[in-house]
Protein backbone atom coordinates (compact mmCIF):
# COMPACT_ATOMS: atom_id res chain seq x y z
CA UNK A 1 100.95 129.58 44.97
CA UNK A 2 97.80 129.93 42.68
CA UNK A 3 96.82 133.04 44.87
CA UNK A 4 100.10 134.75 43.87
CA UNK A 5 99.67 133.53 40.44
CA UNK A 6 95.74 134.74 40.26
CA UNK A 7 97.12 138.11 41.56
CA UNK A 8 99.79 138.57 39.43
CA UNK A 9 97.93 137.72 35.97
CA UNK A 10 94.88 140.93 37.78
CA UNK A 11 97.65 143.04 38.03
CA UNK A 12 98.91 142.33 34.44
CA UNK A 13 95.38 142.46 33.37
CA UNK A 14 94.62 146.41 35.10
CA UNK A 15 98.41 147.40 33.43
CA UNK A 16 96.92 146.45 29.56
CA UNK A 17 93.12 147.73 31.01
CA UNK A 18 93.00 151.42 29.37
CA UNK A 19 91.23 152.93 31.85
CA UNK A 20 93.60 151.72 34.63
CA UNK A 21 96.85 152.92 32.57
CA UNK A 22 95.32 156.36 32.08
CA UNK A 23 92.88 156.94 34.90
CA UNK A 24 95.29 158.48 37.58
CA UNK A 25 97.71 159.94 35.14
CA UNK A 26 97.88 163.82 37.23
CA UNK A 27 98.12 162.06 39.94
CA UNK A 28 100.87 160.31 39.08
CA UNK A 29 102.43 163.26 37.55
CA UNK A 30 102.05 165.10 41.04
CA UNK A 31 103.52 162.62 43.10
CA UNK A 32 106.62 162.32 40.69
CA UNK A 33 108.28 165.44 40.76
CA UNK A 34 109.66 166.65 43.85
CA UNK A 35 107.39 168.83 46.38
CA UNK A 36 106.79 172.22 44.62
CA UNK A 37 107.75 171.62 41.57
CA UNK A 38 104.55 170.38 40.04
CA UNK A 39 101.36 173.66 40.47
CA UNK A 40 98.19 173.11 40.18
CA UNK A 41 96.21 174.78 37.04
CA UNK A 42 92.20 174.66 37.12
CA UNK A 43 90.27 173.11 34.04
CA UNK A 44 86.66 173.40 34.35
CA UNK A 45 86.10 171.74 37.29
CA UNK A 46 89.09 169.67 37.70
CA UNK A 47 92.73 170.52 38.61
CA UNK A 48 95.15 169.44 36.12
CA UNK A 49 99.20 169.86 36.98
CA UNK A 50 101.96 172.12 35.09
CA UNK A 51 105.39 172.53 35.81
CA UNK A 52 106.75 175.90 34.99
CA UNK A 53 110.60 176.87 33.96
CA UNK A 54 111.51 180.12 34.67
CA UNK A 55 113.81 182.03 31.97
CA UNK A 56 117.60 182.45 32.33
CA UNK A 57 118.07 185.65 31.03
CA UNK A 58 117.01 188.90 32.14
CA UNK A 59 115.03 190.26 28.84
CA UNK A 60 112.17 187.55 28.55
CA UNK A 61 111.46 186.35 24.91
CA UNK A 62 107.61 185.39 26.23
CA UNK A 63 106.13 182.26 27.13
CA UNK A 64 106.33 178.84 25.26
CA UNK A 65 103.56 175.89 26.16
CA UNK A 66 105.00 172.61 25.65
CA UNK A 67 101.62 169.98 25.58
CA UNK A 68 102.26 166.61 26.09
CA UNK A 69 100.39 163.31 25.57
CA UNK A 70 99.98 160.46 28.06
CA UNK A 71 102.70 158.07 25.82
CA UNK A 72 105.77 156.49 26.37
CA UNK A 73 106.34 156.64 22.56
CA UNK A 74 105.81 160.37 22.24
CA UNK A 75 107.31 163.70 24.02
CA UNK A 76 107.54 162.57 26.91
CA UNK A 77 107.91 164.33 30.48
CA UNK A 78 111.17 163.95 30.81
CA UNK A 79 111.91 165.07 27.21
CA UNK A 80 109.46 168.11 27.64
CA UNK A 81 111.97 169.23 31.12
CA UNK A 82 114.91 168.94 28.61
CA UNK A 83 113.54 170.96 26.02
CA UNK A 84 112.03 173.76 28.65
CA UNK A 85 115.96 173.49 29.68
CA UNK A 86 117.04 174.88 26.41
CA UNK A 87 114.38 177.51 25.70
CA UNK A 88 114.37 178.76 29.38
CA UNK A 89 118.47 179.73 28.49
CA UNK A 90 117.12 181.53 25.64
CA UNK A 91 115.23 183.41 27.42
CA UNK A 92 112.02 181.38 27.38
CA UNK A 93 109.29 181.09 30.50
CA UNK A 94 108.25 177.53 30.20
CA UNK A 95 105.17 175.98 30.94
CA UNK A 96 104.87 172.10 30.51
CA UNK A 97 101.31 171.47 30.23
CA UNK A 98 100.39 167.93 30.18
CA UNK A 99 97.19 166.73 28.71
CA UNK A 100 95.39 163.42 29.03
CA UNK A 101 93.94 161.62 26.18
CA UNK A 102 91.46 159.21 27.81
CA UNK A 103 91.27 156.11 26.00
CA UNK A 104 87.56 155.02 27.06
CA UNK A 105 84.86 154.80 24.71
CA UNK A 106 82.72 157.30 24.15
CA UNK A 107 79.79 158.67 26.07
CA UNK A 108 77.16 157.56 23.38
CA UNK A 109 78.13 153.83 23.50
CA UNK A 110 78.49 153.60 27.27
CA UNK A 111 75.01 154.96 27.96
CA UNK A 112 73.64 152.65 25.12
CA UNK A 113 75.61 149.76 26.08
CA UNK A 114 74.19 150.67 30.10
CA UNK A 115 70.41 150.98 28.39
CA UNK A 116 70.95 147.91 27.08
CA UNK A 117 71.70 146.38 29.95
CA UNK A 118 69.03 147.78 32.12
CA UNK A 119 66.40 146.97 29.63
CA UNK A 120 67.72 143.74 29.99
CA UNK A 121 67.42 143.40 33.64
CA UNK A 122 63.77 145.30 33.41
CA UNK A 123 62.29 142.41 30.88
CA UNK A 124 64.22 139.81 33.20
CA UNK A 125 61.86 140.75 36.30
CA UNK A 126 59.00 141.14 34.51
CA UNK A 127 58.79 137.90 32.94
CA UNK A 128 59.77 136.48 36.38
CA UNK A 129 56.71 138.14 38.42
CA UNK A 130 54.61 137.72 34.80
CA UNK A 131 55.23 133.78 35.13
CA UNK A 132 54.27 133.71 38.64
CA UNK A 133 51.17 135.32 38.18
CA UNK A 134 49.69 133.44 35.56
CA UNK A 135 50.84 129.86 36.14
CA UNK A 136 47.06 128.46 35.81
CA UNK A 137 46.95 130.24 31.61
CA UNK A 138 49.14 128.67 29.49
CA UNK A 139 48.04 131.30 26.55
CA UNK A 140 49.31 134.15 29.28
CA UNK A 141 52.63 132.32 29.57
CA UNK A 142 53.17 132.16 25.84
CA UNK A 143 52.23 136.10 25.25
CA UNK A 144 55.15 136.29 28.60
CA UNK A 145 57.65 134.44 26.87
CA UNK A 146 57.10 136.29 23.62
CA UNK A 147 57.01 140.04 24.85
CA UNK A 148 60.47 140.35 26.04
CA UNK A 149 61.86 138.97 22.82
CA UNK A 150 60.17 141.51 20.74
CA UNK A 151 61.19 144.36 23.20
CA UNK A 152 64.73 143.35 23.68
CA UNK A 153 65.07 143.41 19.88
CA UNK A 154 65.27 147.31 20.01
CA UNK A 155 67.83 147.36 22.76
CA UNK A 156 69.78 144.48 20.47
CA UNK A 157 69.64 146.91 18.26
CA UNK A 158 70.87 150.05 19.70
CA UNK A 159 73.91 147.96 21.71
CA UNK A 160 74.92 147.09 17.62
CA UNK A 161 75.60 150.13 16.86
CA UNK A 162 78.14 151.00 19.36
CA UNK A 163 80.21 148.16 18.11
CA UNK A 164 83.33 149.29 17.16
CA UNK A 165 84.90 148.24 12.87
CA UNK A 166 86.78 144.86 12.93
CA UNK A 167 88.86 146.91 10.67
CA UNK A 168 89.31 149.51 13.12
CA UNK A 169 92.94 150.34 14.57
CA UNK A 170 93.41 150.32 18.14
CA UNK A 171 93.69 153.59 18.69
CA UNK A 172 90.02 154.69 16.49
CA UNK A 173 88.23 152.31 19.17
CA UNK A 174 88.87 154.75 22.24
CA UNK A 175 89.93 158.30 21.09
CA UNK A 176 86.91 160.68 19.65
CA UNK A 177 88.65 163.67 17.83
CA UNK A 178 85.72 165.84 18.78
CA UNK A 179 85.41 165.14 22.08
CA UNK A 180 89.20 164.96 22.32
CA UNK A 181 89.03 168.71 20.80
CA UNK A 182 87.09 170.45 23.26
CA UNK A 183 88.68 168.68 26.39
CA UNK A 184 91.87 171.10 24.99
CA UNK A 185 90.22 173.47 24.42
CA UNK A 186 89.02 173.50 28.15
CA UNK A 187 92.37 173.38 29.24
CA UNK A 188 93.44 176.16 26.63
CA UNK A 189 91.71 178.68 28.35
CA UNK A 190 92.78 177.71 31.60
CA UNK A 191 96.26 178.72 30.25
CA UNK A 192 95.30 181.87 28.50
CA UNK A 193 93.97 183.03 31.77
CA UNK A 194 96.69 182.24 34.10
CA UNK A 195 99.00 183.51 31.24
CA UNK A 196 97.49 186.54 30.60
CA UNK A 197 99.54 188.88 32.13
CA UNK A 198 102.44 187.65 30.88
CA UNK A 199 104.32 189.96 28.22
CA UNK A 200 106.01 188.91 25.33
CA UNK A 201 105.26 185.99 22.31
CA UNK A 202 103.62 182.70 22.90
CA UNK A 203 104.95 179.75 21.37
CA UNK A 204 103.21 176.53 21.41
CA UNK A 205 105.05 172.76 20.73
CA UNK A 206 102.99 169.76 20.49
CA UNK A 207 103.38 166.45 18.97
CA UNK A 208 101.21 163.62 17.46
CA UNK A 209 97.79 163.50 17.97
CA UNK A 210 98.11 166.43 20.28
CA UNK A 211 99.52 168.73 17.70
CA UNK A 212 96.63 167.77 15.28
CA UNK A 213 94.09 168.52 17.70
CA UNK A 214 95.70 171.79 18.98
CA UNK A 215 95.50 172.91 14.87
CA UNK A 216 91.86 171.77 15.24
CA UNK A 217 90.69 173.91 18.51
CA UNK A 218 92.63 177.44 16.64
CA UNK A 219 90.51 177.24 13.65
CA UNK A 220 87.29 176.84 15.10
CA UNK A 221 89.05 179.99 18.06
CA UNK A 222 91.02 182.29 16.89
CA UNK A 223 91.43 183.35 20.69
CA UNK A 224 93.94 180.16 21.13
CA UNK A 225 95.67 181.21 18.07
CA UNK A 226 100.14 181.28 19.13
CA UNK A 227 102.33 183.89 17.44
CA UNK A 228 104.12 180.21 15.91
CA UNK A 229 103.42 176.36 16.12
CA UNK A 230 105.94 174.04 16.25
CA UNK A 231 104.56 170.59 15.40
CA UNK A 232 106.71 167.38 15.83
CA UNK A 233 105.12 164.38 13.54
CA UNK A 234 101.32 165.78 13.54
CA UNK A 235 98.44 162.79 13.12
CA UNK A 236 95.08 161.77 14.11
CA UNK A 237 94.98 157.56 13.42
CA UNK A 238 91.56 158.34 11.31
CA UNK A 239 92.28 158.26 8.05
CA UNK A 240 89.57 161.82 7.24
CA UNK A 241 90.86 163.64 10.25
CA UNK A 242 94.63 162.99 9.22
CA UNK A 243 94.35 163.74 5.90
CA UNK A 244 92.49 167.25 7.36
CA UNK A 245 95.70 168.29 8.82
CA UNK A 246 97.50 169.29 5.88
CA UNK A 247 93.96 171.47 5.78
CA UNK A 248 94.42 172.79 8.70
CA UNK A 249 98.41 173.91 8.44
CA UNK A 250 97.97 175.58 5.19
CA UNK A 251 95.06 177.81 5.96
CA UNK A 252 96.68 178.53 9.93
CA UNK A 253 96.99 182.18 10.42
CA UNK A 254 100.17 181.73 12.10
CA UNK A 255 103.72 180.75 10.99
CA UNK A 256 104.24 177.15 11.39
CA UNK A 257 107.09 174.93 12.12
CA UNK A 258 106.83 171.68 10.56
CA UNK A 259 108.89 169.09 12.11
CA UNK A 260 108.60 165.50 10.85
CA UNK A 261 110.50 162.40 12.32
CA UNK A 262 111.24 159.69 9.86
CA UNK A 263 110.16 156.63 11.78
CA UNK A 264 107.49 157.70 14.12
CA UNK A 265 103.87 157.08 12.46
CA UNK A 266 102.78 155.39 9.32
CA UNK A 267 100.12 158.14 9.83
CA UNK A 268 102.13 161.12 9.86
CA UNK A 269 104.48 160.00 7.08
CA UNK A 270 101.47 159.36 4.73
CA UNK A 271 100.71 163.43 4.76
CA UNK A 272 104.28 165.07 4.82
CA UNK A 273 104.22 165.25 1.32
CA UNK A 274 100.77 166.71 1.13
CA UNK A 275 101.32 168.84 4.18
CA UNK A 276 104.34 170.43 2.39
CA UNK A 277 102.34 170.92 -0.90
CA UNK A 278 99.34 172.39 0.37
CA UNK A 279 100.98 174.90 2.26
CA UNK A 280 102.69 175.83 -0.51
CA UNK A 281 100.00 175.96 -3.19
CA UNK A 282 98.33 178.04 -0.45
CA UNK A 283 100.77 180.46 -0.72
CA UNK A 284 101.35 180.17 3.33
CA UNK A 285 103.51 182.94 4.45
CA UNK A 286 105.99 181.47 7.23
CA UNK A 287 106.25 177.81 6.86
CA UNK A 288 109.37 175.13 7.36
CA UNK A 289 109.13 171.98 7.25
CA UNK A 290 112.01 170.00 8.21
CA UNK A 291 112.46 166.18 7.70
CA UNK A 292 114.85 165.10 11.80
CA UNK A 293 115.70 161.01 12.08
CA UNK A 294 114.66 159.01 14.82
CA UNK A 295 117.12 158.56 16.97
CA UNK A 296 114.67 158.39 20.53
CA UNK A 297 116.34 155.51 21.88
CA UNK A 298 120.15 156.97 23.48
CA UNK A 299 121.05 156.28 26.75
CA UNK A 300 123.92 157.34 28.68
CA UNK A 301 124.49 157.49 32.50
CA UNK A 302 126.33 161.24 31.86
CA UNK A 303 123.93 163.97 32.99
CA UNK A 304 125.21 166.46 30.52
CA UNK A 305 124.45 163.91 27.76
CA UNK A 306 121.36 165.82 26.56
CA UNK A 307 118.80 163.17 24.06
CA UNK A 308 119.96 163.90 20.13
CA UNK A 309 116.38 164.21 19.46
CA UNK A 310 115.78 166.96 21.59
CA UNK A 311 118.85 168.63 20.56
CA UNK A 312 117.64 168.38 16.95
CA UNK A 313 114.08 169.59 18.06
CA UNK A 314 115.46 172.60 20.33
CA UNK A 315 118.07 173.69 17.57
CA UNK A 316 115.27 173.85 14.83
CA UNK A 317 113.19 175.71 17.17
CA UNK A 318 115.03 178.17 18.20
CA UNK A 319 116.70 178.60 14.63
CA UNK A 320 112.71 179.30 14.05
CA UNK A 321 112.26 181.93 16.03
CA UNK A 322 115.64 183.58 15.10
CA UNK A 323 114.32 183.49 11.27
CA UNK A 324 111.10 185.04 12.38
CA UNK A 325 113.15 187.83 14.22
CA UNK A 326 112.20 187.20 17.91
């Protein structure tokens, strides 16, 4: 009985352990979708999975990339299908392209925190063999005992200042939005190649942090830059790279849908305002921004019961691209 119970609080334990939540996400995406249906596309040196929706008509509007975080809370998989469901009748070759936020921390404080440690071990061993070589001088054993303290103090040091702000959300103690940045933009180019033959206009949808970032890797490429953005509830949980996005919409090259849902993130309601504002002092071109409730949580058991909230998203979207004369 307090096996089972041992194993069942290690198994709760790995479900709350970051790195265990998010460590085989494409795999798991691969081995939930029926055989076929999931393709492989080839980041760097890693394969990462996309599921393609073909268009339903016979004149192809071009292709729209739907990105989507590694959250429950967010645009999920399932969501991103139904969405694809409605562009694809439009006309719309679909490619849901999800992309994995690993919550870890970052490189810098693992191999300082791992320096740390081997120092550690280092000045362990060496005051071991020092002691046993000089058991007969007592003022040998005394310089010993003092030597590793005033090494290990730089190692104390540098393990310090990896330690993440008590004031810190949870969120700011894994994510890096630089590191974050040029993961996407890895897998960006991975997409621009496989899609480069592909005729007609590119529309990209992204939500959350995901959208943020994507505005982040077009301004410093204009290569990655969409013919339109649709962003659903844009934020970064960093109080300087969330108030950046309004930045980053205004001066965008490309016409951007603004979609905000009331409800979602403290974060992303504490910029609508501004983000509305500063594209318009900025005289931006083709901008909408468009205030949909949250109304995520509907459930019903009928298959042609489609989510309100992707209704509301698809309808604005494609009432986008009607108003931009696609």
């Amino acid at each position: 009985m307090r096996k089972c119970i041992a194993s069942i609080l290690c198994l709760l334990a790995l479900g709350f352990s970051p790195k265990a939540a998010f460590g085989d996400y494409f795999t798991d995406i691969s081995h939930g979708f029926a055989l076929g249906e999931v393709q492989e596309l080839l980041v760097g040196e890693r394969v990462a999975p996309i599921i393609e929706v073909e268009p339903q008509t016979p004149l192809s509007q071009g292709v729209a990339i739907i990105l989507v975080e590694p959250f429950l809370s967010s645009f999920s998989l399932s969501q991103s299908k139904e969405l694809a469901g409605y562009l694809s009748e439009k006309g719309w070759r679909v490619v849901i392209s999800p992309f994995n936020l690993n919550m870890l921390p970052t490189k810098s404080g693992i191999e300082s925190a791992n320096t740390s440690e081997q120092e550690a071990d280092d000045q362990g061993a060496n005051n071991q063999s020092t002691g046993n070589q000089s058991t007969g001088k007592q003022s040998t054993d005394a310089q010993a005992a003092a030597d590793p303290a005033a090494e290990q103090a730089p190692a104390s040091s540098g393990q310090s200042s990896s330690v993440i702000h008590p004031r810190s959300t949870n969120l700011t103690q894994y994510f890096d939005f630089e590191q974050t940045s040029d993961k996407l933009t890895e897998q960006l180019i991975a997409l621009n190649n496989r899609l480069q033959n592909v005729q007609g206009y590119r529309l990209v949808v992204a939500q959350g942090m995901l959208a943020a970032t994507f505005l982040d890797a077009t301004s410093n490429d204009v290569a990655f830059e969409p013919d339109s953005l649709v962003t659903i509830s844009p934020y970064w949980p960093e109080a300087d790279v969330n108030n950046s996005i309004s930045d980053l919409v205004a001066n965008s090259s490309f016409p951007v849908l603004d979609l905000s849902i009331e409800g979602l993130s403290n974060w992303e309601n504490s910029t609508v305002v501004m983000r509305r504002n500063r594209a318009k002092n900025s005289l931006k071109l083709h901008y909408r921004q468009v205030r949909l409730p949250f109304s995520n949580s509907v459930f019903s058991l009928n298959e042609n019961q489609k989510t309100p909230y992707i209704q509301l998203v698809a309808n604005n979207t494609i009432g986008w691209t009607r108003y931009l004369g696609w």
